[in-house]
Protein backbone atom coordinates (compact mmCIF):
# COMPACT_ATOMS: atom_id res chain seq x y z
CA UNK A 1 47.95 192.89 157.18
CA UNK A 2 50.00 189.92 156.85
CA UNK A 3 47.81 188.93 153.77
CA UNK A 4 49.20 191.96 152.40
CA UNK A 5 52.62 191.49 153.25
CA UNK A 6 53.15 187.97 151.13
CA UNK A 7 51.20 189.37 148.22
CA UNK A 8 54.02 192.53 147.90
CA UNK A 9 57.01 189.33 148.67
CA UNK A 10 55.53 187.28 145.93
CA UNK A 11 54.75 190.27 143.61
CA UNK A 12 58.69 191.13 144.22
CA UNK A 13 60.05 187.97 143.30
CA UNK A 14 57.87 187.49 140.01
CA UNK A 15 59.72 190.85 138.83
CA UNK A 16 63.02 188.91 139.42
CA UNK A 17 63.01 186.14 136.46
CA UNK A 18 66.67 185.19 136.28
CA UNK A 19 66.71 185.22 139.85
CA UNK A 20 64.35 182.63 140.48
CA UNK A 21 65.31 181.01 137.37
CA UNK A 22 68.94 180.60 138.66
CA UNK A 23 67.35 179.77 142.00
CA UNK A 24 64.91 176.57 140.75
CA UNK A 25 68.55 174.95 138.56
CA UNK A 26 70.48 175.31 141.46
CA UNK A 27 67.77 173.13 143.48
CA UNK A 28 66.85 170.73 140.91
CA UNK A 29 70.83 169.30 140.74
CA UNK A 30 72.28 171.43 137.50
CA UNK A 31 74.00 173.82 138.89
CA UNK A 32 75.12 174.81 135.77
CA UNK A 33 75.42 178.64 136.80
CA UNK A 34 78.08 177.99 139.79
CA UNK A 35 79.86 174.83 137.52
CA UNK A 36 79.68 174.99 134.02
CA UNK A 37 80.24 171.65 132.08
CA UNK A 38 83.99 171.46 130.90
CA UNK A 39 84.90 169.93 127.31
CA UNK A 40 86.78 166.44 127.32
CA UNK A 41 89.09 166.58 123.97
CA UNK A 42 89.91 163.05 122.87
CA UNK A 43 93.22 161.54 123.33
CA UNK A 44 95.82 161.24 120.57
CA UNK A 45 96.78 158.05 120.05
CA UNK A 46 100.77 157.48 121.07
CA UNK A 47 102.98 155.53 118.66
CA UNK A 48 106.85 153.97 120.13
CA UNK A 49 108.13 153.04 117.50
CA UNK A 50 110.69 154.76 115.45
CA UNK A 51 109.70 156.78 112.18
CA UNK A 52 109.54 154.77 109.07
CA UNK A 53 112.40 155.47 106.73
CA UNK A 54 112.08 155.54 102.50
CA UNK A 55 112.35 151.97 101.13
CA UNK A 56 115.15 152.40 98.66
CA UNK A 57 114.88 149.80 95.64
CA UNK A 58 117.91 149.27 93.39
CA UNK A 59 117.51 146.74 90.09
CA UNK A 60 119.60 143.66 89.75
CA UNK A 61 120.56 141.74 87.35
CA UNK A 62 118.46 139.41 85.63
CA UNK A 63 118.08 135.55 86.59
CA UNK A 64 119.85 133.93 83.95
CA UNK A 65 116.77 131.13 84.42
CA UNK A 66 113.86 132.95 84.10
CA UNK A 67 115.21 136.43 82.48
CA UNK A 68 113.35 138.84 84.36
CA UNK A 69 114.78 141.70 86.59
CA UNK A 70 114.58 141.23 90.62
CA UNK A 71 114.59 143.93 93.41
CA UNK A 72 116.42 143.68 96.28
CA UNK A 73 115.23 146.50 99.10
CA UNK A 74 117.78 147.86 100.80
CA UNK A 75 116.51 149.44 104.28
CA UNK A 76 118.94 152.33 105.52
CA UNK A 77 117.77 152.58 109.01
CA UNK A 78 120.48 153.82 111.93
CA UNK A 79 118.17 152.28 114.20
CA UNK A 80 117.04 149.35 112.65
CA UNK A 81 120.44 146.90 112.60
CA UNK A 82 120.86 145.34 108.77
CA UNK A 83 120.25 141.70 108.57
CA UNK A 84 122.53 139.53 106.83
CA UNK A 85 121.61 137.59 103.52
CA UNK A 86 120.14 134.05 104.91
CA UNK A 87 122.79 131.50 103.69
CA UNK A 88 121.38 128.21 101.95
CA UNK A 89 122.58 125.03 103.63
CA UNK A 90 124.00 122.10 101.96
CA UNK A 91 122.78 118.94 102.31
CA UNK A 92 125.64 116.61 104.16
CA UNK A 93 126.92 113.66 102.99
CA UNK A 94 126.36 110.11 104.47
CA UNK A 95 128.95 109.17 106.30
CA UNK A 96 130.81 105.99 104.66
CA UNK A 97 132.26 103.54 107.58
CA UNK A 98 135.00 101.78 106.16
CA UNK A 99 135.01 97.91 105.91
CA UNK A 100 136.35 96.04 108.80
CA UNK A 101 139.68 94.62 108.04
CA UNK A 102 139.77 90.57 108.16
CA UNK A 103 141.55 89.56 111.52
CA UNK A 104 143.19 86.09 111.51
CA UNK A 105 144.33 83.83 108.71
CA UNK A 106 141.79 81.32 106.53
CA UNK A 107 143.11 78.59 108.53
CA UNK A 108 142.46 80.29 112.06
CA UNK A 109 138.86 81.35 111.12
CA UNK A 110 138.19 78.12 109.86
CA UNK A 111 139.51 76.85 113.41
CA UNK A 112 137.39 79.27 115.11
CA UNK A 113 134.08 77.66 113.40
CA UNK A 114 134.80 74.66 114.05
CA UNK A 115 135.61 75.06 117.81
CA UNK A 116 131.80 76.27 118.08
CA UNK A 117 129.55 73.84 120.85
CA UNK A 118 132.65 72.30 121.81
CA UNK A 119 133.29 72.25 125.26
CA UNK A 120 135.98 74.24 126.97
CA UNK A 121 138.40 73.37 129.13
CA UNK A 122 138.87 74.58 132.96
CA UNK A 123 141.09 74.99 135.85
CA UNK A 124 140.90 76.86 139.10
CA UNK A 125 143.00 76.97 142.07
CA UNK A 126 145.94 74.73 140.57
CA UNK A 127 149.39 75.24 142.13
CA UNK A 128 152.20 73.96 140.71
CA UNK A 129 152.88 71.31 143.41
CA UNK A 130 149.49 69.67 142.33
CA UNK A 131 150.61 69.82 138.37
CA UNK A 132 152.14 67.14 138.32
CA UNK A 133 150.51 63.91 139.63
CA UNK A 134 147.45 65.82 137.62
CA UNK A 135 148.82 65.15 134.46
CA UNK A 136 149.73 61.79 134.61
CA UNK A 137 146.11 61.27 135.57
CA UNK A 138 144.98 62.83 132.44
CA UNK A 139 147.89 60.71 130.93
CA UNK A 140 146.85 57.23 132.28
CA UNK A 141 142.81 57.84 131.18
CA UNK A 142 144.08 58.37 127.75
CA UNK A 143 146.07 55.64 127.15
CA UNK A 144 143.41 53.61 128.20
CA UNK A 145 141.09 54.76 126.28
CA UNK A 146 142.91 55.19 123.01
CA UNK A 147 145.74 53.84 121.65
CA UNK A 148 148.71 55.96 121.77
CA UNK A 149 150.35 55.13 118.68
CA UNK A 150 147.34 55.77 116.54
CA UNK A 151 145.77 58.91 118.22
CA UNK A 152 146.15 62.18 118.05
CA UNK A 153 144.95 64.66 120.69
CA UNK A 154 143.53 67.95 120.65
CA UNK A 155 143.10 69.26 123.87
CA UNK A 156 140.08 71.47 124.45
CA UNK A 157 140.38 75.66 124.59
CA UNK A 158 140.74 77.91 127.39
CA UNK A 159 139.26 80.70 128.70
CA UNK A 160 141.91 83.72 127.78
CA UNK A 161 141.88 84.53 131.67
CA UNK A 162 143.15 80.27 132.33
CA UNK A 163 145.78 80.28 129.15
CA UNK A 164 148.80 81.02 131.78
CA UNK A 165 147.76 78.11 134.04
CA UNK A 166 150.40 75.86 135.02
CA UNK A 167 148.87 72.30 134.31
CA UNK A 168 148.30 73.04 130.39
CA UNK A 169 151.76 72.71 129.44
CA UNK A 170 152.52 69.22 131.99
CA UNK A 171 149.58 68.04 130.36
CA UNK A 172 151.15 67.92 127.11
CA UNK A 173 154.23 66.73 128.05
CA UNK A 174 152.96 63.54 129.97
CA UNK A 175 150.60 63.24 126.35
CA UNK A 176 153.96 63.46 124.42
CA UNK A 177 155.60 60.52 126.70
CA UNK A 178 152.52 58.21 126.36
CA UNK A 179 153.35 59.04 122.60
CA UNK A 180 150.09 60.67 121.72
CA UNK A 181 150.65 63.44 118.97
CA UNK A 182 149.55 66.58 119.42
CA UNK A 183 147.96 69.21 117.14
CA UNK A 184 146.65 72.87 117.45
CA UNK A 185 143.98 72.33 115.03
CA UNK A 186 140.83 70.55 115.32
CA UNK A 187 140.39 67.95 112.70
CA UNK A 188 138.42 65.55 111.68
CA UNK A 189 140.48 62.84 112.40
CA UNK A 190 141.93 64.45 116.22
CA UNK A 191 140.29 63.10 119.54
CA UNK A 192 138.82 66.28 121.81
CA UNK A 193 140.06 65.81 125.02
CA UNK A 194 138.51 68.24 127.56
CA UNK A 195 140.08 68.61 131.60
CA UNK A 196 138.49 70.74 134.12
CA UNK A 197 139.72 70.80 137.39
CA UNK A 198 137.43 72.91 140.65
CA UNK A 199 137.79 72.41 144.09
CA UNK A 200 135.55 71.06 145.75
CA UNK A 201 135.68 70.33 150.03
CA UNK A 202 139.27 69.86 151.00
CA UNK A 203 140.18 69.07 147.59
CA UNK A 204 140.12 68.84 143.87
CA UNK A 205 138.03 67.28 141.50
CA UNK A 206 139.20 66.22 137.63
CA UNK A 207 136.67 65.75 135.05
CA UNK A 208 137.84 64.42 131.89
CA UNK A 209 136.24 63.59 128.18
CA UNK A 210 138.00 61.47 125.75
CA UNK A 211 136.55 59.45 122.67
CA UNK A 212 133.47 59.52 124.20
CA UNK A 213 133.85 58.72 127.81
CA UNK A 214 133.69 60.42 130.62
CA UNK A 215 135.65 60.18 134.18
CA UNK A 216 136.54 62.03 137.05
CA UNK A 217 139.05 61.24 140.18
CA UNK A 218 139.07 63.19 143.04
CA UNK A 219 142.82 64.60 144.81
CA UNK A 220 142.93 64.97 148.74
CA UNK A 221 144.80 67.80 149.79
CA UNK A 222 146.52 68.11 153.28
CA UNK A 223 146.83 71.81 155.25
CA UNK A 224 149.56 72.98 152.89
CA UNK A 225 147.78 72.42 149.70
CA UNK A 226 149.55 69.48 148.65
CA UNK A 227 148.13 65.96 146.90
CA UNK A 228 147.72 63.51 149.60
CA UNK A 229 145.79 60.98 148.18
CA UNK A 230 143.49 60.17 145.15
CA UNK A 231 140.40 58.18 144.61
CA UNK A 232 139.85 55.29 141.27
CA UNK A 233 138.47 56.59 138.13
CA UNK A 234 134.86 56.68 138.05
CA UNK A 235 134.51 55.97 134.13
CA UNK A 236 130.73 56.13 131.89
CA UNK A 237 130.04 56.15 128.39
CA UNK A 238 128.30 59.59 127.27
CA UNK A 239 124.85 58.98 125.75
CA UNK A 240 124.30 59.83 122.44
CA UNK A 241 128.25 60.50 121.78
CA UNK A 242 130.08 58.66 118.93
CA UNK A 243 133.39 57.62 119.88
């Protein structure tokens, strides 16, 4: 009996095609009946920027090189800002420095080379209560090492900070009344006499150059800076030097 009953199932369902068609999709993963495929369209392709306008193209005149006609385009945009016509740039001219004007007379420049390697004169810390009994040092090594009728001195330059010191001008004066004469120019025939004056301990040391020779005394100075005392000249021939 229940032979009978599967043969009359399976005789029903082989009448059904499209049902157990639709049936064996379903299982197998299609599913085509319950979803059908849906159709991708492709995408259009998206353009930002804005439309492109008609090139406009008016003649001009010819090159009066070359003869032939040139084109400028013209682009009439309202969105699209016109550019200005690039401007060709000059070359600039070297810039000419002017000369430097001479400074000083021939006679001064041709005192300024001749003052080179010669050596300067100094003073530091020289009241004018010292000034004095300076100078007549500077006086007294002259005289005895050239004669004062037959000499003339040039006395050695300054820094520009030391031209206001107060020793220069005694200096010259006690010179003058040894009768030395005195000139503002070095030449050939003029004796170089160079002073420099530095403390040194409680007092001063002068160092002097005439003709050759060298000396140096040194001043004592009490508590209120004045000359107490001085030592003898310590006088030696430079090596080398000409008198």
């Amino acid at each position: 009996m229940k032979r009978l009953v599967c043969l009359l199932c399976l005789a029903a369902l082989s009448s059904t095609p499209f049902s157990m068609a639709a049936h064996h999709r379903y299982w197998h993963g299609v599913k085509a009946y319950h979803h059908p495929v849906k159709q991708v369209r492709p995408q259009q392709h998206v353009s930002f920027l804005p439309p492109r306008q008609p090139v406009m193209v008016s003649p001009v005149a010819g090159s009066p090189l070359t003869g032939r006609v040139e084109h400028q385009k013209q682009i009439e945009s309202p969105n699209v800002a016109s550019v200005a016509p690039a401007t060709v740039l000059q070359p600039i001219a070297p810039l000419s420095v002017p000369p430097k004007a001479p400074t000083g007379t021939p006679s001064q420049k041709k005192s300024r080379s001749s003052l080179r390697g010669v050596e300067r004169a100094w003073v530091s810390h020289v009241n004018r209560n010292q000034v004095s009994a300076i100078a007549q040092s500077v006086a007294d090594f002259a005289a005895t090492t050239c004669p004062p009728e037959s000499t003339t001195v040039f006395l050695a330059p300054l820094r520009r900070r030391q031209k206001s010191n107060p020793l220069t001008p005694e200096i010259l004066q006690a010179l003058r009344r040894k009768g030395f004469a005195i000139t503002n120019a070095l030449t050939p025939e003029a004796q170089i006499l160079v002073y420099q004056v530095n403390p040194l301990d409680s007092g001063l040391l002068l160092r002097l150059r005439l003709h050759g020779m060298r000396a140096s005394r040194f001043f004592t100075l009490s508590r209120s800076n004045e000359i107490l005392s001085y030592s003898p000249f310590s006088i030696q021939k430079t090596p080398g030097e000409k008198p």
